[in-house]
C-alpha atoms as a PDB file:
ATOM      1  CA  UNK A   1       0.000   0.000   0.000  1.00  0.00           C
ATOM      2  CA  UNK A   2       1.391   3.072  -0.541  1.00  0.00           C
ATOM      3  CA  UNK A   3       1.151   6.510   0.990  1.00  0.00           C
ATOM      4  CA  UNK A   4      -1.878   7.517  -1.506  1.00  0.00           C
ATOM      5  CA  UNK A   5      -3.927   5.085  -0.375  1.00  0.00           C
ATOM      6  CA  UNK A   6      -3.926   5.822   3.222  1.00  0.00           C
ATOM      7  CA  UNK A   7      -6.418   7.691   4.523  1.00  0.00           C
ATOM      8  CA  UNK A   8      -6.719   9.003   8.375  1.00  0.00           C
ATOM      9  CA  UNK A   9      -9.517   7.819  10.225  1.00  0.00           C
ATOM     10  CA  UNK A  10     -12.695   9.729  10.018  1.00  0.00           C
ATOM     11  CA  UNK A  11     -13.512  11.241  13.788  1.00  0.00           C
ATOM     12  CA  UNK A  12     -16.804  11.268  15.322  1.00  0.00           C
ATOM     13  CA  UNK A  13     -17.488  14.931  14.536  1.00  0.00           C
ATOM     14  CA  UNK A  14     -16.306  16.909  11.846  1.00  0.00           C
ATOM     15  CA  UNK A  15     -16.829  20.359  10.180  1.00  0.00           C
ATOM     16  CA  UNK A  16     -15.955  21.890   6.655  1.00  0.00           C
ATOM     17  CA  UNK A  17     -15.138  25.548   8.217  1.00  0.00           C
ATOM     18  CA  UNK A  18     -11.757  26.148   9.126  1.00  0.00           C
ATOM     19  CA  UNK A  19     -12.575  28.388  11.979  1.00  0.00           C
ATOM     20  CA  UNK A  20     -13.960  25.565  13.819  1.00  0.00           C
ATOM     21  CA  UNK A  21     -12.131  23.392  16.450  1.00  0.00           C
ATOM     22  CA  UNK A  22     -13.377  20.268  14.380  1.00  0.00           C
ATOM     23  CA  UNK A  23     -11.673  21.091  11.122  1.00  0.00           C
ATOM     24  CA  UNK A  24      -9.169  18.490   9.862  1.00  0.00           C
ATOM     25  CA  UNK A  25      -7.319  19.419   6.632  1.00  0.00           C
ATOM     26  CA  UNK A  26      -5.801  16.337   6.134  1.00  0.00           C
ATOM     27  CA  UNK A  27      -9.260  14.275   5.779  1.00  0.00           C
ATOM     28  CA  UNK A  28     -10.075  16.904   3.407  1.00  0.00           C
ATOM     29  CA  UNK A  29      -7.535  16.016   0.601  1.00  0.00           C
ATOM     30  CA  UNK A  30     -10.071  12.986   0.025  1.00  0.00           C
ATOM     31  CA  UNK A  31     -13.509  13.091  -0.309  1.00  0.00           C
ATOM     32  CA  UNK A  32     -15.847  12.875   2.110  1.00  0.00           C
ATOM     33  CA  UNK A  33     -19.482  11.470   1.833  1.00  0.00           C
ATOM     34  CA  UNK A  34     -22.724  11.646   4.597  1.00  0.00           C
ATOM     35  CA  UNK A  35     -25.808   9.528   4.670  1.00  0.00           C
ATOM     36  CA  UNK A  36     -28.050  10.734   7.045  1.00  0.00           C
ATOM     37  CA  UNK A  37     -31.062   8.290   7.383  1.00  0.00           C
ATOM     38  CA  UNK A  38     -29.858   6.682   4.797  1.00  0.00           C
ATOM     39  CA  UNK A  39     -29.757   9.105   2.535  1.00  0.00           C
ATOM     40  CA  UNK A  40     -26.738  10.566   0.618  1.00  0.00           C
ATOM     41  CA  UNK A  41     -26.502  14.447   1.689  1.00  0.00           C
ATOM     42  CA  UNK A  42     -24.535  17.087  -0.465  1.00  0.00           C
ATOM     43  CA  UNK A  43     -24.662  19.943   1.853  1.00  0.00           C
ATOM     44  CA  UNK A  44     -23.379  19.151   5.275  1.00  0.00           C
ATOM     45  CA  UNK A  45     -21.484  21.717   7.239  1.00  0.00           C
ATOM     46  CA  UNK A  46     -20.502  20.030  10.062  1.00  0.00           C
ATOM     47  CA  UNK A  47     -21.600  16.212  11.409  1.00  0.00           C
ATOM     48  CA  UNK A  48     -21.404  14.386  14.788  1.00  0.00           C
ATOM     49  CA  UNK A  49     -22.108  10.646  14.973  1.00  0.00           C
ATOM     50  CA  UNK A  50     -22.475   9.775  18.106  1.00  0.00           C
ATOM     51  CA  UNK A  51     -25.013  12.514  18.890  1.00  0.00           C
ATOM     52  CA  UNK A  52     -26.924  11.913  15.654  1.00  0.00           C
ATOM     53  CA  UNK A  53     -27.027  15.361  13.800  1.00  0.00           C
ATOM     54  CA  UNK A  54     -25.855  16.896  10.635  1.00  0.00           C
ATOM     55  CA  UNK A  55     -25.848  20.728  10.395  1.00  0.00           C
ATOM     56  CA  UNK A  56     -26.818  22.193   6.971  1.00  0.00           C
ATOM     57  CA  UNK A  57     -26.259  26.042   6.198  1.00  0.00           C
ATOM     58  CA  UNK A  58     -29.833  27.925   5.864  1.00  0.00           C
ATOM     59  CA  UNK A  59     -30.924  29.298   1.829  1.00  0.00           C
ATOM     60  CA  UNK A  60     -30.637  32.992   2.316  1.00  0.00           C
ATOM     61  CA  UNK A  61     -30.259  33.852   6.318  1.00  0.00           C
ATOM     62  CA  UNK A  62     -27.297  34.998   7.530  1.00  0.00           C
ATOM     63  CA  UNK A  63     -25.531  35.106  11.321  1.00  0.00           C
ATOM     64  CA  UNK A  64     -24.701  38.732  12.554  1.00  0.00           C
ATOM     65  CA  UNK A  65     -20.868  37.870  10.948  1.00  0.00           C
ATOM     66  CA  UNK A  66     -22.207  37.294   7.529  1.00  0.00           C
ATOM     67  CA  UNK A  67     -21.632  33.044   7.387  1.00  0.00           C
ATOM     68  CA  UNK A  68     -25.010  31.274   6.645  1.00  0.00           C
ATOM     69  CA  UNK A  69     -27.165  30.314   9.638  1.00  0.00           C
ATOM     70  CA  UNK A  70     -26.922  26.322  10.263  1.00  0.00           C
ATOM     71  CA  UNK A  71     -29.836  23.846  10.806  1.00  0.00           C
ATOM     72  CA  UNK A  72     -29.396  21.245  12.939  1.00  0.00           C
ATOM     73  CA  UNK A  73     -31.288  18.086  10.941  1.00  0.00           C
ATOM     74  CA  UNK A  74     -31.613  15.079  13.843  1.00  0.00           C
ATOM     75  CA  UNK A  75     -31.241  11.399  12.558  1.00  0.00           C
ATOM     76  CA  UNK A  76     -28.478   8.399  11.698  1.00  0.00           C
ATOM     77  CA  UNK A  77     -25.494   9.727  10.721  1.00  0.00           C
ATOM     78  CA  UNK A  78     -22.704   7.514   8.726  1.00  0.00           C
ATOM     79  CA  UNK A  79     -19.508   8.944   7.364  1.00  0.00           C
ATOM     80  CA  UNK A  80     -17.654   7.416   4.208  1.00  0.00           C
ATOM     81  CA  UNK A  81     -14.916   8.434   1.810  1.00  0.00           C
ATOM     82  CA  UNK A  82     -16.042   8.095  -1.474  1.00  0.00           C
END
């Protein structure tokens, strides 16, 4: 196997903004899929699989910084590199 191949171990909770205390760059050089329910979702922010919620940025709402408000969306959470 060779050093392409390896990929680091996907945590338990995870977020695509690099502000956050749960951002990991290095997962990020591979693709990174999220079923919740079952369900392939394109538009997660941030995850957490042990608690069982996704968080999904809101269509035109904005937080009093200017990044998009985030809905928390409840359910089974699996993460997967594609």
């Amino acid at each position: 196997m060779t050093d392409a191949t390896i990929r680091p171990e996907l945590p338990d909770r995870l977020s695509v903004n690099p502000r956050s205390k749960f951002y990991n760059a290095a997962i990020f050089e591979h693709e990174v899929g999220i079923k919740l329910n079952g369900k392939e979702r394109f538009d997660v922010e941030e995850y957490c699989i042990s608690e069982g919620w996704v968080k999904v940025a809101s269509a035109k709402a904005l937080d009093r910084r200017g990044q998009p408000l985030l809905l928390t969306v409840k359910g089974t959470v699996e993460a997967f590199y594609r």
